[in-house]
Protein backbone atom coordinates (compact mmCIF):
# COMPACT_ATOMS: atom_id res chain seq x y z
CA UNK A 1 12.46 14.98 4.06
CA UNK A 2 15.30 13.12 4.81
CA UNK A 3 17.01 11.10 1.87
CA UNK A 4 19.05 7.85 2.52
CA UNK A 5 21.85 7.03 1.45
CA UNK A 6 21.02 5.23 -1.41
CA UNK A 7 18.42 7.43 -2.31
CA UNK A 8 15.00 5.63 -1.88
CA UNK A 9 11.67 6.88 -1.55
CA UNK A 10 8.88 5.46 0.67
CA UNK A 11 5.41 6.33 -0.38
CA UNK A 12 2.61 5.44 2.18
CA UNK A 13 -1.24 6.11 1.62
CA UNK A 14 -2.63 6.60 5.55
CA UNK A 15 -5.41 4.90 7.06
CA UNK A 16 -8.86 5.78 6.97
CA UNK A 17 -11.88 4.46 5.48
CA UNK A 18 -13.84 5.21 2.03
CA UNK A 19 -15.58 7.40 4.12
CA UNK A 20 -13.32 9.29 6.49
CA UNK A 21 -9.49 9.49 7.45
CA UNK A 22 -6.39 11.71 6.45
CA UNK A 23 -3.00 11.93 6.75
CA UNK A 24 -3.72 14.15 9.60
CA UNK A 25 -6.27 14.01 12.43
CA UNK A 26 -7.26 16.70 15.08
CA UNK A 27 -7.94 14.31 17.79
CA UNK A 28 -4.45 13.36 17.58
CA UNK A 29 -2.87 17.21 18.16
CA UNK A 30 -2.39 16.65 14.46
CA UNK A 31 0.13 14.29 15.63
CA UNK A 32 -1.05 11.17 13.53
CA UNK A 33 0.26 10.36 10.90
CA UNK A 34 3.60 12.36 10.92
CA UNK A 35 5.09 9.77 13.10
CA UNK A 36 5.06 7.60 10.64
CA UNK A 37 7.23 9.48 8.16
CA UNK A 38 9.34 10.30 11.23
CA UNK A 39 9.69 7.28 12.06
CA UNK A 40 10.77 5.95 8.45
CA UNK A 41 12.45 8.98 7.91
CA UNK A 42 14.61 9.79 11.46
CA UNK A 43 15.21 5.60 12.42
CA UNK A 44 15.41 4.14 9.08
CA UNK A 45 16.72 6.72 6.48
CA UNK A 46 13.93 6.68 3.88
CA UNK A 47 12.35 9.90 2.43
CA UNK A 48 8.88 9.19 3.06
CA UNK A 49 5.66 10.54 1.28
CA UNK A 50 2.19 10.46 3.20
CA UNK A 51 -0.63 11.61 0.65
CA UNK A 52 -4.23 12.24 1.33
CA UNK A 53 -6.58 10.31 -0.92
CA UNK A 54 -10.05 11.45 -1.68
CA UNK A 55 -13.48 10.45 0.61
CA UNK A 56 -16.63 9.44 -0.86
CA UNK A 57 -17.59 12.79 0.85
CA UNK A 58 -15.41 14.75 -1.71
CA UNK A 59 -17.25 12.25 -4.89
CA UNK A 60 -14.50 9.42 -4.74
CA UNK A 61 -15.98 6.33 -6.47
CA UNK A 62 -13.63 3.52 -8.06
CA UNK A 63 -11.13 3.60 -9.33
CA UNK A 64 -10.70 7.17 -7.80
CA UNK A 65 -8.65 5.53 -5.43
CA UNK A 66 -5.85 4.25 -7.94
CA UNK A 67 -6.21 7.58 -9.57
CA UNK A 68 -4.77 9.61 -6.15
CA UNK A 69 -2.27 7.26 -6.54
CA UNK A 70 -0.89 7.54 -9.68
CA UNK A 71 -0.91 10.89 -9.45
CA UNK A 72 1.30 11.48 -6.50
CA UNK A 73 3.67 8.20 -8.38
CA UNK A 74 3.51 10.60 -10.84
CA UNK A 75 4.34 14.45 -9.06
CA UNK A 76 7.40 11.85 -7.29
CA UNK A 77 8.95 11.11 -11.28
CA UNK A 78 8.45 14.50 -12.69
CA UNK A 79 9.27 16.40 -9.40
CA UNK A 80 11.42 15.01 -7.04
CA UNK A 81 13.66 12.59 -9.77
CA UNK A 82 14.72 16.02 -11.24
CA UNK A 83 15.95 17.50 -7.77
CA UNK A 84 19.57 17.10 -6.75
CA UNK A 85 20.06 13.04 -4.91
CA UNK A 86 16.71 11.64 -6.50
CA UNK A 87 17.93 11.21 -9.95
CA UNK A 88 17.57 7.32 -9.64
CA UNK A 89 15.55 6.21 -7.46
CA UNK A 90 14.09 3.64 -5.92
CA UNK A 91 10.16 3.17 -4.97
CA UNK A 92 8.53 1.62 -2.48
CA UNK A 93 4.64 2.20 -1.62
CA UNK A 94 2.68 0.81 1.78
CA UNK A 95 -0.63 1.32 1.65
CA UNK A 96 -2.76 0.77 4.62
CA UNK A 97 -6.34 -0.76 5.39
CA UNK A 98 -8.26 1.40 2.56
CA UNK A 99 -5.20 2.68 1.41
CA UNK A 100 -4.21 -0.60 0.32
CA UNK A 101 -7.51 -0.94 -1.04
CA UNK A 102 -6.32 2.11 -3.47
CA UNK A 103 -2.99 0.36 -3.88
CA UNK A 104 -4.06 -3.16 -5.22
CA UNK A 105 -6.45 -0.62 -7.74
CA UNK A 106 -3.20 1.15 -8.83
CA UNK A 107 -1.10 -2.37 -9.29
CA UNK A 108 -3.96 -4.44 -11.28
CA UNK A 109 -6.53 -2.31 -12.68
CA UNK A 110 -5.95 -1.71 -16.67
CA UNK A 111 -6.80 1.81 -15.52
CA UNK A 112 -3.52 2.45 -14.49
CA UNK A 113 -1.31 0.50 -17.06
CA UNK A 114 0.51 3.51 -17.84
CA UNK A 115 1.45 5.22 -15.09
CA UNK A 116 3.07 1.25 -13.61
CA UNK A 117 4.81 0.82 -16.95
CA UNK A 118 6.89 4.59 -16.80
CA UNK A 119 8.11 2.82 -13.10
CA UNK A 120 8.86 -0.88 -13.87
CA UNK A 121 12.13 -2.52 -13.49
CA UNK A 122 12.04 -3.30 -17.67
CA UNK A 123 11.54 0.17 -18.60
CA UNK A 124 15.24 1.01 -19.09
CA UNK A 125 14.59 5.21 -19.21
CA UNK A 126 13.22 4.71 -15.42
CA UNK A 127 14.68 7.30 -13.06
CA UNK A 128 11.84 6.14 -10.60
CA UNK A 129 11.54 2.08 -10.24
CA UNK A 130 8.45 0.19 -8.28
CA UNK A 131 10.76 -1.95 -6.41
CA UNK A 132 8.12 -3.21 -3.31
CA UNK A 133 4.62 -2.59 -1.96
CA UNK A 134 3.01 -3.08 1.91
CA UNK A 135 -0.35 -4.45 2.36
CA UNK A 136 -0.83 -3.44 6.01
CA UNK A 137 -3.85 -4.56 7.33
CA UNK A 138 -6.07 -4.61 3.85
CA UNK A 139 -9.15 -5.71 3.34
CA UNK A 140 -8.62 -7.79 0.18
CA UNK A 141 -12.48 -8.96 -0.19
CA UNK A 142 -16.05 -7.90 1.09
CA UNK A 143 -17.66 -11.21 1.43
CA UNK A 144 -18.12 -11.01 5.21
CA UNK A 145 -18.10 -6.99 5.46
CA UNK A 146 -20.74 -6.21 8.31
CA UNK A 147 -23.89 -5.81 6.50
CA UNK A 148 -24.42 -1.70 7.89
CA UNK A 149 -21.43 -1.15 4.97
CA UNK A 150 -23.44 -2.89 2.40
CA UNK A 151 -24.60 0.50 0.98
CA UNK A 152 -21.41 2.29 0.99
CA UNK A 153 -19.50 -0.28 -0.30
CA UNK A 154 -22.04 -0.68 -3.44
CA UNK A 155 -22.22 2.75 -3.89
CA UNK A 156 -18.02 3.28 -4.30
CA UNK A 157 -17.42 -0.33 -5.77
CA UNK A 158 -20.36 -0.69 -7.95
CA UNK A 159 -19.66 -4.41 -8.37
CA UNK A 160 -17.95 -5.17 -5.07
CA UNK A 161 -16.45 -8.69 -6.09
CA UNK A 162 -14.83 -7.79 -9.15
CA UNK A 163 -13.42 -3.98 -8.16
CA UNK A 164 -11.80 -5.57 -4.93
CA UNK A 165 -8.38 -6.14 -4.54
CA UNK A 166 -9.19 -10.06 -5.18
CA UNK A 167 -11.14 -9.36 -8.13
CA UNK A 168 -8.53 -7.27 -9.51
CA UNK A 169 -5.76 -10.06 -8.78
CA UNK A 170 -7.93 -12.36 -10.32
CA UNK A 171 -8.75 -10.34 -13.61
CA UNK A 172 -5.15 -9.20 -13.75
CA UNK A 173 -4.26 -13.12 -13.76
CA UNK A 174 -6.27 -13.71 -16.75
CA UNK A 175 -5.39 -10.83 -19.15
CA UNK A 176 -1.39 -11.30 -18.13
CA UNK A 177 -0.27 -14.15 -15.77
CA UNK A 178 3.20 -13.74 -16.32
CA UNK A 179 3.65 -10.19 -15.53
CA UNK A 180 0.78 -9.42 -12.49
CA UNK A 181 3.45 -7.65 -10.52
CA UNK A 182 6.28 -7.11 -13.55
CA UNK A 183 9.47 -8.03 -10.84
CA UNK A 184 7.97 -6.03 -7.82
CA UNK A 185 7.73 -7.30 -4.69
CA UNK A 186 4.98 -7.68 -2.61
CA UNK A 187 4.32 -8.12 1.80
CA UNK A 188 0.93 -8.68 3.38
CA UNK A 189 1.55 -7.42 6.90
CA UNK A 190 -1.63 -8.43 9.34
CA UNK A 191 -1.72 -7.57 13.09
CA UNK A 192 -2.34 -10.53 15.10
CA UNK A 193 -5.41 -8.82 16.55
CA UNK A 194 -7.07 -7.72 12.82
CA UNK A 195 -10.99 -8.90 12.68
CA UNK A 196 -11.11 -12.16 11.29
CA UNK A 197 -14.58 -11.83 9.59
CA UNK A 198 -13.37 -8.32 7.30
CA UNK A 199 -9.36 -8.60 7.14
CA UNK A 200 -7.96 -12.13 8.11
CA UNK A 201 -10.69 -14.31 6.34
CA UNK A 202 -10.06 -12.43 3.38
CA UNK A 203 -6.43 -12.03 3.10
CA UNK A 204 -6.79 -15.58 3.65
CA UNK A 205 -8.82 -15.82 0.09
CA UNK A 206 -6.41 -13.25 -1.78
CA UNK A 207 -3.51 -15.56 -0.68
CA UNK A 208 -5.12 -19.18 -2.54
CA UNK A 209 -5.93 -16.52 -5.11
CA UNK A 210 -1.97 -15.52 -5.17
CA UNK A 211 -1.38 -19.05 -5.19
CA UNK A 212 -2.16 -19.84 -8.79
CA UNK A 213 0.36 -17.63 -9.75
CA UNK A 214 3.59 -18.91 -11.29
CA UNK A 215 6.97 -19.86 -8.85
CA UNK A 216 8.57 -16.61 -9.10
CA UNK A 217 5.61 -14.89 -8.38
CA UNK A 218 4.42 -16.52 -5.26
CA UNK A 219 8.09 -16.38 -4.04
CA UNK A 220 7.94 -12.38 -4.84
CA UNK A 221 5.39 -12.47 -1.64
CA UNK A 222 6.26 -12.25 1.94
CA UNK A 223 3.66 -12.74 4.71
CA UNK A 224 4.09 -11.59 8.49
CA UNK A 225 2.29 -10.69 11.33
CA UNK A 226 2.37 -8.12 13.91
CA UNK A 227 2.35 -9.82 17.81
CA UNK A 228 -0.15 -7.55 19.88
CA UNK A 229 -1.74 -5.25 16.69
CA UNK A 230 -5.34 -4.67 16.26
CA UNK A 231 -6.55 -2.90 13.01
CA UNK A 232 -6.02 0.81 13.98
CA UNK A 233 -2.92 0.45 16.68
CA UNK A 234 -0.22 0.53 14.14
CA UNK A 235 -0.86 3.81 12.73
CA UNK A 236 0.08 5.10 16.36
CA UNK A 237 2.74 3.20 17.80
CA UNK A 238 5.58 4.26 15.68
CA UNK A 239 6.96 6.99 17.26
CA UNK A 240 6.76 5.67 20.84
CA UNK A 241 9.86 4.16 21.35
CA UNK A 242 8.08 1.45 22.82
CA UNK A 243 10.21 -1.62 21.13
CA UNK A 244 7.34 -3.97 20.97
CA UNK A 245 5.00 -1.16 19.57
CA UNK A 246 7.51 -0.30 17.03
CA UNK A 247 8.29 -3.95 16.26
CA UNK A 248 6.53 -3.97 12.87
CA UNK A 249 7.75 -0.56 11.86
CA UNK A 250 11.44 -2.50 11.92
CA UNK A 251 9.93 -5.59 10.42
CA UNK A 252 8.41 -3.22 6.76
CA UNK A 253 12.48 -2.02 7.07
CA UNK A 254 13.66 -5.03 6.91
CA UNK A 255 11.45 -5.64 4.04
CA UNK A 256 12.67 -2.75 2.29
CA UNK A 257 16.35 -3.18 3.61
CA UNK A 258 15.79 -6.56 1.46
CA UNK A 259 15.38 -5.59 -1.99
CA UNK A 260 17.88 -2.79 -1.58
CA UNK A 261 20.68 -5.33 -2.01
């Protein structure tokens, strides 16, 4: 790990699927996905995390997803805030596809109320602060999800509308509309090439959704897109040193670069 000099902490949950993915895959001379904490690490100077999260193979079923999470949020406060250069630092989490799936559980599920509050900016004992979170490539609904998922989808959502990200936004709206994201800000990064019917339809949706959310919260959000990207490319091209491959790799940094100041 390398460790900026401002000491922050990136956090990243990999692609994959409900069903399959890791932080680390064969067919890729175990390759994938270490260039991307390379990448964040060696170019940009963040310490970078890359967890695995739990298949519906190993019995994952919502909100297991937000559970992986907070746990490794949590093994970061009690672990890494006590070692010498992390005593305050700052978080940032990108999650990716499914991963972001997990990552809008963790944010607005009540599930997880706990575990946000000990890393909010208005907890004053914070040695680890939620300053910004990625949604790269998410699926944010399931309304046009191919119909050969139906099954899987049902069997890890059980009620598919409300346990999506949307539905969580939406419920999280209702029980707290001033404080959906407590100061944290939020980018939806979407390459140009995502499907429309699963990803860009959708983020579409969670966006009107994010709408009806007060000034300050709708100017917490940034939106971009990534020229040339399909759904699985970005995974792989940082690390290249292809500049137009690792384009969006510099546009999340500037992101982060952002909120550092």
């Amino acid at each position: 790990m390398l460790v900026s000099p401002l000491r922050m902490i990136r956090l990243t949950s990999v692609i994959g699927g409900l069903i399959r993915g890791g932080k680390t895959l064969p067919l890729a001379d175990g390759l994938a996905h270490a260039n991307i904490g390379h990448f964040f690490a060696d170019k940009l100077g963040y310490t970078t995390i890359i967890p695995d999260y739990r298949l519906m193979s190993h019995g994952a079923r919502f909100p297991s997803g937000g559970e992986d999470l907070a746990q490794v949020v949590d093994w970061v406060r009690e672990t890494m805030t006590h070692q010498e250069g992390y005593q305050n630092v700052d978080l940032f989490i990108m999650g990716n596809s499914a991963g972001g799936i997990h990552l809008a559980t963790y944010l607005f599920a009540p599930d997880f109320a706990n575990s946000r509050n000990k890393i909010m900016t208005q907890n004053p004992e914070a040695s680890l602060v939620l300053r910004g979170v990625v949604f790269l490539s998410v699926p944010f609904n399931f309304r046009q999800a191919d119909a050969s998922r139906a099954e899987e989808l049902k069997e890890y959502f059980g009620d598919i509308e409300a346990n999506s990200p949307q539905g969580l936004l939406k419920a999280a709206m209702l029980r707290d509309p001033d404080n959906v994201l407590c100061n944290v800000r939020a980018m939806i990064l979407n390459g140009s090439l995502d499907p429309e019917d699963e990803i860009l339809i959708p983020k579409k949706e969670f966006l009107d959704e994010w709408a009806e959310l007060d000034e300050g919260s709708r100017q917490a959000l940034t939106v971009e897109m990534m020229d040339g990207q399909n759904h699985i490319s970005p995974a792989f091209s940082l690390g290249t040193g292809i500049e137009r491959e690792e384009a969006w790799g510099h546009q999340v940094g500037d992101f982060l670069d952002s909120l550092r100041s």
